[in-house]
Protein backbone atom coordinates (compact mmCIF):
# COMPACT_ATOMS: atom_id res chain seq x y z
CA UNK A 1 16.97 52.36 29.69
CA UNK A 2 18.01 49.02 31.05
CA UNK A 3 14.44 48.59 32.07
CA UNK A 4 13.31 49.12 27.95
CA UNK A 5 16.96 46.61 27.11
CA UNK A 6 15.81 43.76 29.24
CA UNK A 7 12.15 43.92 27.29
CA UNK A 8 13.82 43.75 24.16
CA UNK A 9 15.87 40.68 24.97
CA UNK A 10 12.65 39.31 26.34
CA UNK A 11 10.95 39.57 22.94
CA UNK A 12 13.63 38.43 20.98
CA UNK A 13 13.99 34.87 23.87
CA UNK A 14 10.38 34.17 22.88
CA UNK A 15 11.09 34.81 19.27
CA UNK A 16 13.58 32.10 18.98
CA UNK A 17 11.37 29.88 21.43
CA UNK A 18 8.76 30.26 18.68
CA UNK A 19 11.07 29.60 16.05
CA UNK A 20 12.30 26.68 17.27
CA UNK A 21 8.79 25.37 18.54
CA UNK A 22 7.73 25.87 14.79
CA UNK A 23 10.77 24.21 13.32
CA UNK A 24 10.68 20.77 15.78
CA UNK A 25 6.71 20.37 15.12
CA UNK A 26 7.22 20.70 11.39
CA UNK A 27 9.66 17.86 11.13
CA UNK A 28 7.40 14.72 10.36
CA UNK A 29 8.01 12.34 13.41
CA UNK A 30 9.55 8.89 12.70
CA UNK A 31 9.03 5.61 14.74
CA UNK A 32 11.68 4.90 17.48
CA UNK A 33 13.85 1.77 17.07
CA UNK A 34 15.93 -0.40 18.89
CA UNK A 35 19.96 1.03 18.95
CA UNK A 36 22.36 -0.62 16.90
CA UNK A 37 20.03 -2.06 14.31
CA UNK A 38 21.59 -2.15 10.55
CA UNK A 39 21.22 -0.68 7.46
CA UNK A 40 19.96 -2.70 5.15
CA UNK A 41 20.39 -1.66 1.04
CA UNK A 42 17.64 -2.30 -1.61
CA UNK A 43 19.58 -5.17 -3.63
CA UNK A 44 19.31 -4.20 -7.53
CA UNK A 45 19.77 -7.51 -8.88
CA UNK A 46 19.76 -6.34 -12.80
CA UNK A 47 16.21 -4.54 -12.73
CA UNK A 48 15.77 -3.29 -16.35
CA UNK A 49 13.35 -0.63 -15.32
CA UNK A 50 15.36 0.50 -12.08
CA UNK A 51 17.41 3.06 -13.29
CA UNK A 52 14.38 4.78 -15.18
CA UNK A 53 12.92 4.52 -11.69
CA UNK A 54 15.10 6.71 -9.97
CA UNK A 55 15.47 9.21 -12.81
CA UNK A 56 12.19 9.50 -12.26
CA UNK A 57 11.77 10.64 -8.50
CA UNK A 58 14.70 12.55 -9.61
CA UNK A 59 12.97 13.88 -12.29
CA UNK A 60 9.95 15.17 -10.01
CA UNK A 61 11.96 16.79 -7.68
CA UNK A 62 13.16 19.15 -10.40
CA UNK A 63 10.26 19.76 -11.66
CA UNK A 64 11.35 18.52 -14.69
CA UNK A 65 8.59 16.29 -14.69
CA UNK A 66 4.84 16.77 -14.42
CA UNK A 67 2.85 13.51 -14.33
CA UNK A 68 2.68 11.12 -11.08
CA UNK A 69 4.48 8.52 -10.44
CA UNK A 70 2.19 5.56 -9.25
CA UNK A 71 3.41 2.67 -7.11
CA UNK A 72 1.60 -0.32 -6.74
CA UNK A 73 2.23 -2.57 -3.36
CA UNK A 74 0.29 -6.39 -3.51
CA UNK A 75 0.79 -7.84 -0.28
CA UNK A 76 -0.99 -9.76 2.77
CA UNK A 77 -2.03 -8.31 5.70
CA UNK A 78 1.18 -6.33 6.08
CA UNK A 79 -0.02 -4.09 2.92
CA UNK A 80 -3.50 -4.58 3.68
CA UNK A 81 -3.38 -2.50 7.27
CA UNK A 82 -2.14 0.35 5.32
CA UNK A 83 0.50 1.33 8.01
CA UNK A 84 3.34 0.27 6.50
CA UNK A 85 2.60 1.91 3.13
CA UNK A 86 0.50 4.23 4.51
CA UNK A 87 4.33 5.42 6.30
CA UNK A 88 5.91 5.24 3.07
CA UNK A 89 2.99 7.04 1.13
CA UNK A 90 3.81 9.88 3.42
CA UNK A 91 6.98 10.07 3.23
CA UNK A 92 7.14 9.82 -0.54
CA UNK A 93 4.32 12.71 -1.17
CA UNK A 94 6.23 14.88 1.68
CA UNK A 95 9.57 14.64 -0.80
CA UNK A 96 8.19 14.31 -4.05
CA UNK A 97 4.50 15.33 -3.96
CA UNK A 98 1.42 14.77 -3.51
CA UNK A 99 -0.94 12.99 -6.35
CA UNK A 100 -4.07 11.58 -4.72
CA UNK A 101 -5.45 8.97 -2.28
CA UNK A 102 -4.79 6.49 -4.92
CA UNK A 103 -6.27 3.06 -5.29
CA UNK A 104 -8.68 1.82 -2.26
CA UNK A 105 -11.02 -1.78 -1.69
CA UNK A 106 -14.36 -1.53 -3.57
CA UNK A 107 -15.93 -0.58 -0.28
CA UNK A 108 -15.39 -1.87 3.25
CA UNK A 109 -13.70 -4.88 3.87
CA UNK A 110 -13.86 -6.61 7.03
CA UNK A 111 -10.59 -6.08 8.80
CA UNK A 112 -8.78 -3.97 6.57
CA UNK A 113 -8.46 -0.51 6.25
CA UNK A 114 -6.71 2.87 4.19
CA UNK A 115 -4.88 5.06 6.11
CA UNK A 116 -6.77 8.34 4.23
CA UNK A 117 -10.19 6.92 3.50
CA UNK A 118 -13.00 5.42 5.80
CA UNK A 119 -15.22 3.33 3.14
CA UNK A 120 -18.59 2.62 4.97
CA UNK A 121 -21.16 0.64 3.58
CA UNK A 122 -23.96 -1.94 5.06
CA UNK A 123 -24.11 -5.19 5.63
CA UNK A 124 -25.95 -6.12 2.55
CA UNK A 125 -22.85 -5.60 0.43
CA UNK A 126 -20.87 -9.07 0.09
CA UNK A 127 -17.47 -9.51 -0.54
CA UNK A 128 -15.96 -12.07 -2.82
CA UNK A 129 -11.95 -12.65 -1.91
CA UNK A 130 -9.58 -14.18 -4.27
CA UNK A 131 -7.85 -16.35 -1.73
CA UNK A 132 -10.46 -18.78 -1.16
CA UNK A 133 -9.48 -22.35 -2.66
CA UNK A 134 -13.23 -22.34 -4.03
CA UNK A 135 -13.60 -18.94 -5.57
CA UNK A 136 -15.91 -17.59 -8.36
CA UNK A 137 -15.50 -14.27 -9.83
CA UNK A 138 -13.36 -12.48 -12.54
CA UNK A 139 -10.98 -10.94 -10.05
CA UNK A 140 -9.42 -7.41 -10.74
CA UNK A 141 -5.99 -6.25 -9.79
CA UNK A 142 -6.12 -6.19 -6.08
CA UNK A 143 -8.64 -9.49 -6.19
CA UNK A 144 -11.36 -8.43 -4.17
CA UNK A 145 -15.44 -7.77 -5.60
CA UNK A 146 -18.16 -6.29 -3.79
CA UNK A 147 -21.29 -7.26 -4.84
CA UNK A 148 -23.75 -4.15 -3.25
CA UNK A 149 -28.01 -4.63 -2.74
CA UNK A 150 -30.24 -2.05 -4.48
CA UNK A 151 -30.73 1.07 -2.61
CA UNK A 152 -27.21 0.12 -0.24
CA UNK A 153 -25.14 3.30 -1.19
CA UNK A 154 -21.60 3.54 -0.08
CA UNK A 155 -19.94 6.89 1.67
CA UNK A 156 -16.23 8.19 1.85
CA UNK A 157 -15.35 9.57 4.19
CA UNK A 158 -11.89 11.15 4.15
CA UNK A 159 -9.38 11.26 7.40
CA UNK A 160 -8.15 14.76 6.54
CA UNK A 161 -10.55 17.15 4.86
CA UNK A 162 -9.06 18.34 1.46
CA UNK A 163 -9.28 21.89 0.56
CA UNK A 164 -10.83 23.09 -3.60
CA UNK A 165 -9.06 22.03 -6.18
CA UNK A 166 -9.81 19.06 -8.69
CA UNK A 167 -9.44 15.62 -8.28
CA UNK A 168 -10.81 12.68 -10.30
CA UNK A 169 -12.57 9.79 -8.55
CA UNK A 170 -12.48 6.31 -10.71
CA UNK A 171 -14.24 3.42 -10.28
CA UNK A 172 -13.70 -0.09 -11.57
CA UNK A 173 -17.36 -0.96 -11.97
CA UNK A 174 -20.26 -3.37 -13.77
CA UNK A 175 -23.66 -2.54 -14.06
CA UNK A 176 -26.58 -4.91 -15.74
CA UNK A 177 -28.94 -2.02 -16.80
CA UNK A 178 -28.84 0.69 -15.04
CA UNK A 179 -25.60 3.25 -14.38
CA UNK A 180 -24.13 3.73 -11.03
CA UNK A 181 -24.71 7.14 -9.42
CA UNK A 182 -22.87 10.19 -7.35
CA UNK A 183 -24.47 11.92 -4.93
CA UNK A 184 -22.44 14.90 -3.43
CA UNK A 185 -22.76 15.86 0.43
CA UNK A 186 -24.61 19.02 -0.80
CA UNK A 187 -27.34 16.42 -1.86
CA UNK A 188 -26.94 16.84 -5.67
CA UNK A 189 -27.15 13.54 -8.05
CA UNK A 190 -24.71 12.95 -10.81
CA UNK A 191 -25.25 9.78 -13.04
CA UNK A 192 -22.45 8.43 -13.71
CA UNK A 193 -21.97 7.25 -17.89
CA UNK A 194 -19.31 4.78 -19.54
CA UNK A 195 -18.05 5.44 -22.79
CA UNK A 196 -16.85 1.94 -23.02
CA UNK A 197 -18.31 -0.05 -25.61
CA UNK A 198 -16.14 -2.97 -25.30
CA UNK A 199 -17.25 -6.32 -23.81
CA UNK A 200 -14.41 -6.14 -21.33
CA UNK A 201 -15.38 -7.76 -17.68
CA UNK A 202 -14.94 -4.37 -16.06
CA UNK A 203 -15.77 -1.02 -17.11
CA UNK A 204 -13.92 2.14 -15.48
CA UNK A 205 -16.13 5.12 -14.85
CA UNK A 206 -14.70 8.98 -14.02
CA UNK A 207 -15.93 12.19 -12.47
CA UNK A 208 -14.28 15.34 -12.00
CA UNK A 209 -14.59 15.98 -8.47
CA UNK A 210 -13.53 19.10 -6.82
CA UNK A 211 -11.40 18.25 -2.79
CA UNK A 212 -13.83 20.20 -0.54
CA UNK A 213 -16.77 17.83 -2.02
CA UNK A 214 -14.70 14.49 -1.62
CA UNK A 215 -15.89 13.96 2.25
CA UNK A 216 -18.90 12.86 2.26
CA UNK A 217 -19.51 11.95 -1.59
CA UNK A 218 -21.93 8.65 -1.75
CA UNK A 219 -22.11 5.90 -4.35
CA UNK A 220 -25.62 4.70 -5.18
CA UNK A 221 -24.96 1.20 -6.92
CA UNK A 222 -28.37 -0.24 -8.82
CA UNK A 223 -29.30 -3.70 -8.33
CA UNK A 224 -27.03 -7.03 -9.36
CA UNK A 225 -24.07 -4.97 -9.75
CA UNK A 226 -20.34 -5.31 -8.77
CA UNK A 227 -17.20 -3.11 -7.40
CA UNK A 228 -13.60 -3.78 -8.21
CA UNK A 229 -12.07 -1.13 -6.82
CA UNK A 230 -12.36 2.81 -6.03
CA UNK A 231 -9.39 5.41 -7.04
CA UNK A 232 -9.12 8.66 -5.82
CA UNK A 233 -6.33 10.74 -7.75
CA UNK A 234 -5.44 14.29 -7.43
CA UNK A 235 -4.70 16.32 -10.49
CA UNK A 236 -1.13 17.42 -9.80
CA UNK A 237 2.46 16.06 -10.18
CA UNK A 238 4.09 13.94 -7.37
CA UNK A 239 2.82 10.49 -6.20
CA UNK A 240 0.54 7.62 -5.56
CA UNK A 241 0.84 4.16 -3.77
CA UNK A 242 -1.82 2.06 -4.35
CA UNK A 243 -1.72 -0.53 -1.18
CA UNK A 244 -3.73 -3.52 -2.50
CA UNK A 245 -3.46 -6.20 0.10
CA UNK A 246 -5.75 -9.62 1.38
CA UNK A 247 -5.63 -10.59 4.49
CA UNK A 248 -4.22 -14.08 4.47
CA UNK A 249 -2.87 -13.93 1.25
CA UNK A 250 0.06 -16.03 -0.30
CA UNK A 251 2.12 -15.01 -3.14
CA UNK A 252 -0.12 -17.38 -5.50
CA UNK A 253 -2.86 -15.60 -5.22
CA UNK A 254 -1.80 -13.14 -8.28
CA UNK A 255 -2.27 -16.30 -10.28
CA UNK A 256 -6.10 -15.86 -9.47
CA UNK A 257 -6.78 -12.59 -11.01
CA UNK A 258 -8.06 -12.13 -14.68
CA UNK A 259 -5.35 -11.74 -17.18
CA UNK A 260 -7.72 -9.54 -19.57
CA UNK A 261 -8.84 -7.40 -16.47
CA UNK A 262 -5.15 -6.92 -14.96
CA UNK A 263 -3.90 -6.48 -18.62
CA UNK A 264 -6.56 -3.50 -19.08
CA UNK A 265 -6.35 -1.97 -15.41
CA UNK A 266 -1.99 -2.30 -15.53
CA UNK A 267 -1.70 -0.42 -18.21
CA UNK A 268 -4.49 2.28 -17.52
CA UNK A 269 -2.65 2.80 -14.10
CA UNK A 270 1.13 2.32 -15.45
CA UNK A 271 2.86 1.94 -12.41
CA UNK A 272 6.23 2.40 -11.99
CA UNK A 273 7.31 0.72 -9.37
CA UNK A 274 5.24 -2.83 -8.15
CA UNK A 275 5.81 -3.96 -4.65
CA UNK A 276 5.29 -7.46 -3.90
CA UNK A 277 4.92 -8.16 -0.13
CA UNK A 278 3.78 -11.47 0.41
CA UNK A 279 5.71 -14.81 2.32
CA UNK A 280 4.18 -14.51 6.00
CA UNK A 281 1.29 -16.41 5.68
CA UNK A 282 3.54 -18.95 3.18
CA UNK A 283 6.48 -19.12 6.35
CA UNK A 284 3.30 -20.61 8.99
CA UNK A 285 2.83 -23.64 7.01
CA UNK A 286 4.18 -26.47 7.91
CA UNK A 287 3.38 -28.16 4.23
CA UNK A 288 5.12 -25.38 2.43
CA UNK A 289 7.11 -26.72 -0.82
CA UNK A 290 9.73 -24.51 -1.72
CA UNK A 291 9.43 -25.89 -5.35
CA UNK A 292 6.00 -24.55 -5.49
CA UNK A 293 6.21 -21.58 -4.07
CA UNK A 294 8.85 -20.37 -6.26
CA UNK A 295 7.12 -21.50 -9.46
CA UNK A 296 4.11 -19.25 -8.49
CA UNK A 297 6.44 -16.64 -7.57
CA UNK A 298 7.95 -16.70 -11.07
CA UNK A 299 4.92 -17.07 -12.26
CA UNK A 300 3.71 -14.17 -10.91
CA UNK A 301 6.88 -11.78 -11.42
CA UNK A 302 6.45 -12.35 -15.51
CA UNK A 303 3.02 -11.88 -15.48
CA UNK A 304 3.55 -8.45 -14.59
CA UNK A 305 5.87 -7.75 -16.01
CA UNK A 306 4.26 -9.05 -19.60
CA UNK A 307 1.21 -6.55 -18.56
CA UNK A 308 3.10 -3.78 -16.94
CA UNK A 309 6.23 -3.69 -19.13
CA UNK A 310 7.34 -0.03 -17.91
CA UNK A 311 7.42 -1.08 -14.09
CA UNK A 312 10.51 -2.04 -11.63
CA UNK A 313 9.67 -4.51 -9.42
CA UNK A 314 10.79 -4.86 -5.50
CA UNK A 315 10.27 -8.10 -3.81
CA UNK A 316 10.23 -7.88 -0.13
CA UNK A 317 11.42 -10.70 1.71
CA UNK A 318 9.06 -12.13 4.53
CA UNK A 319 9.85 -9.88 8.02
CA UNK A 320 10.99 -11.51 11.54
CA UNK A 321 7.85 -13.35 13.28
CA UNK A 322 7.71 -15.65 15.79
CA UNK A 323 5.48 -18.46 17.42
CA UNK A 324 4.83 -19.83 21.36
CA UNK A 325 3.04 -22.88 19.84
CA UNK A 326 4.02 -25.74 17.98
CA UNK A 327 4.64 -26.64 14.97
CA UNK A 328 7.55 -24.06 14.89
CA UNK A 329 10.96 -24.20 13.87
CA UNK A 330 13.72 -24.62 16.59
CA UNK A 331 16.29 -22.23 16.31
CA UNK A 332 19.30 -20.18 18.26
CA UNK A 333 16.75 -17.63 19.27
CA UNK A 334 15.08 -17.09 22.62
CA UNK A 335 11.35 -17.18 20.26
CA UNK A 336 10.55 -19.83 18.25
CA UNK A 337 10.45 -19.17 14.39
CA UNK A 338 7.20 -20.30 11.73
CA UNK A 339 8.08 -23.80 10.49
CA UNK A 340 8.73 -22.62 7.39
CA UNK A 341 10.12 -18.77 7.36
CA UNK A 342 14.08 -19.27 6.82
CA UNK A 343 13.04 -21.83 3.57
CA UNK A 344 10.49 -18.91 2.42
CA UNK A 345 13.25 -16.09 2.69
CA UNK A 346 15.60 -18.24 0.57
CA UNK A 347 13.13 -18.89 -1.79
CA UNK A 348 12.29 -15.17 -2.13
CA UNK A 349 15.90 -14.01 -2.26
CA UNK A 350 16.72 -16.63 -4.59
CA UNK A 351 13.85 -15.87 -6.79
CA UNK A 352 15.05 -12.49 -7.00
CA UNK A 353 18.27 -12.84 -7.88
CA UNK A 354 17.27 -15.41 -10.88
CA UNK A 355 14.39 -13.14 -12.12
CA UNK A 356 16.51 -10.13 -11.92
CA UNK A 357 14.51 -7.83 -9.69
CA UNK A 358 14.80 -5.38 -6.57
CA UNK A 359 14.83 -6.70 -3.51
CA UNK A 360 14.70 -5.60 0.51
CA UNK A 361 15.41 -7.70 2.74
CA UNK A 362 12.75 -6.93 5.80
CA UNK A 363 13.59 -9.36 8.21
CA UNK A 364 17.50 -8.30 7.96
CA UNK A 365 16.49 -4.27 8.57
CA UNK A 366 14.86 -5.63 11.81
CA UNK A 367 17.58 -7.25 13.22
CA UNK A 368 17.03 -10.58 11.84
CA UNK A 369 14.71 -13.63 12.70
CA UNK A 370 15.80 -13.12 16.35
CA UNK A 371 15.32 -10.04 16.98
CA UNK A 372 11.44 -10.52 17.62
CA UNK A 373 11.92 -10.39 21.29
CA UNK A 374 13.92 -6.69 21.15
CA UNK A 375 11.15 -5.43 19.29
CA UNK A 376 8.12 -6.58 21.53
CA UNK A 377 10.35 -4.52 24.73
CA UNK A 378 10.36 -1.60 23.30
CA UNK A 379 8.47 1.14 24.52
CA UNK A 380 6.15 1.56 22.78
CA UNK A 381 6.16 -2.06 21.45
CA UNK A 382 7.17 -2.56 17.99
CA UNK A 383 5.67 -5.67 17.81
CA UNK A 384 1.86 -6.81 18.60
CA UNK A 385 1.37 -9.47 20.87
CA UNK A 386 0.50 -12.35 18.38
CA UNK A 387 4.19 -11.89 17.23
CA UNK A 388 3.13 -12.01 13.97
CA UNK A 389 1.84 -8.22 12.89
CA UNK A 390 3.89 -4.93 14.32
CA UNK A 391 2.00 -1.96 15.82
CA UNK A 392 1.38 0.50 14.26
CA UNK A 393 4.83 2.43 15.50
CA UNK A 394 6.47 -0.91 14.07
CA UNK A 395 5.23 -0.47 10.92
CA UNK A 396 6.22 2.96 9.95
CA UNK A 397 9.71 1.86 11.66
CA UNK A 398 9.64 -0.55 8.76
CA UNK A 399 8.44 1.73 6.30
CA UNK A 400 11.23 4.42 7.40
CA UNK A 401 13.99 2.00 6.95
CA UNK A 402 12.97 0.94 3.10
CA UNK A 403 12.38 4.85 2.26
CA UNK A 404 15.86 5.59 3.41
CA UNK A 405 17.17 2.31 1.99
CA UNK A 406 15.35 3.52 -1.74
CA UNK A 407 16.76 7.09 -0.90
CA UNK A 408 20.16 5.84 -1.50
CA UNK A 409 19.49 4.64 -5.18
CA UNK A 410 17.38 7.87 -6.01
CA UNK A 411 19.93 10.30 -4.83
């Protein structure tokens, strides 16, 4: 009897061991940060559209509401990385659902990448970037073109295989004569036709695609035509965030894109929310003019707000970065700051506050400007060693601390 007791009490110790295996390995697992480190609010500094925001996500978590909610990020090199809002992405589809991939580069770009999608395409494709001084191009939301050979197809490749059920793929596309094409990995060729008659610049073309066929799927440009962008969406309620960033890229470069195109692609897409994540690339000049910069910023804050007259807008002030070569800014930290990062802060906090938008302070949910150094000694490092981008662990740190931050308006 005590023999048949003690296997019982066996089976129920590696019951619970089970249990609670189960239970830690389904909790998603956040970045570790330095002790002590603040909480740092998103500032709602008279946002017409924020309080529709949060009814919203509140609104999806009831179920009371059935189409996504897209968010839009437009950053530097920060957003382009995708692990900052490839973080957040995750955490908002884990709370609020799931609505698709979302908006990706027309094709590879050097140096950049998505966090769900591999885009791989030859050498013969050539990209065109906004943020050149001499550009040429009628740039799309996002800025970038890729300008593909004949007979240079383009695969996706997704990161995690998706099981049946339908998605749509989109594609921001121009074609001189012929129509772009589909082929699926089982080998079959769909043609893909636009029903738009209009003379616009770019033409958006759609498929019905099912998720078991979306790894693998190729896209067979024809000859002298261009790519603005690729969008993967998943037919279902919950979210999107479309990370659209250029490495290198200053605030101004918004000021680039086509005011017809971003006009038609805005309101197609009808975001909700619009991140703007620029000022690093602004803070390591040492010819920055505030007066400038904050024109452009203005500039750019109206503008889409004019086209996207639905959305809230969060600007995201410049994060902590520091330099070990001049010209740099001498201040009462053991790193050297960018000559011109405390001026571009101001500027964006200011800019804020006058234009009436949301606002999270990065830097200040790091530590501050001085905190740099705590970040790099952490284990693992928070920080990469150019002191200018986090890892990858540093990143979704960051991206933890604005979720939780927006958590406290939604609830």
């Amino acid at each position: 009897m005590a023999e048949y007791e003690e296997q019982i009490l066996m089976n129920i110790i590696k019951l619970c061991s089970l249990f609670i295996a189960v239970a830690v390995f389904s909790v998603p697992v956040l970045a570790s940060a330095p002790t002590g480190q603040p909480k740092v609010a998103v500032d709602d500094f008279g946002d017409p559209h924020a309080k529709a925001l949060w009814q919203s996500f509140r609104d999806i978590k009831t179920a009371s509401r059935r189409q996504p909610l897209r968010i839009v990020q437009l950053g530097d090199s920060h957003t382009a990385g995708d692990y900052f809002s490839g973080q957040l992405r995750m955490l908002l589809q884990r709370d609020y659902g799931d609505a698709g991939i979302g908006w990706l580069t027309p094709g590879y770009i050097p140096n950049q990448r998505s966090a769900q999608v591999l885009l791989r395409n030859p050498n013969q494709w050539k990209v065109v970037d906004s943020k050149q001084p001499t550009h040429s191009g009628t740039f799309p939301l996002g800025g970038l073109i890729q300008k593909p050979t004949a007979h240079s197809g383009l695969e996706i490749r997704v990161k995690e295989r998706q099981p049946q059920g339908p998605w749509m793929l989109h594609l921001w596309l121009q074609a001189s004569q012929s129509p772009w094409q589909v082929k699926y990995p089982t080998g079959a060729v769909h043609t893909l036709k636009s029903h738009d008659q209009s003379h616009a610049a770019w033409r958006r073309v759609s498929i019905a695609v099912d998720g078991s066929q979306l790894h693998g799927i190729k896209l067979l440009p024809p000859r002298n035509s261009k790519l603005a962008g690729i969008i993967i969406d998943k037919n279902s309620p919950g979210v999107t965030l479309d990370a659209l960033g250029i490495n290198g890229a200053v605030a101004a470069v918004i000021n680039r894109w086509d005011l017809v195109t971003l006009k038609q692609q805005l309101h197609w897409r009808s975001p909700e929310l619009i991140i703007l994540a620029y000022g690093t690339n602004e803070a390591f000049s040492k010819k920055f003019e505030p007066a400038a910069f904050e024109a452009s910023l203005v500039q750019s804050i109206r503008l889409l707000r004019q086209l996207s007259p639905k959305a809230a807008i969060l600007l995201m002030g410049a994060p902590a970065s520091a330099k070990n070569k001049p010209p740099f800014m001498k201040a009462n930290c053991r790193l050297p700051l960018p000559p011109s990062l405390l001026a571009v802060q101001h500027s964006q906090r200011k800019i804020a506050q006058q234009e009436k938008t949301l606002y999270w302070d990065w830097s200040a949910a790091m530590g501050g400007n001085c905190n740099v150094d705590a970040w790099l000694k952490q284990k693992p490092a928070l920080f990469r060693p150019d002191m200018v981008h986090l890892s990858q662990e540093g990143y979704q740190h960051s991206a933890d601390l604005l979720y939780h931050a927006l958590q406290q308006h939604i609830r």
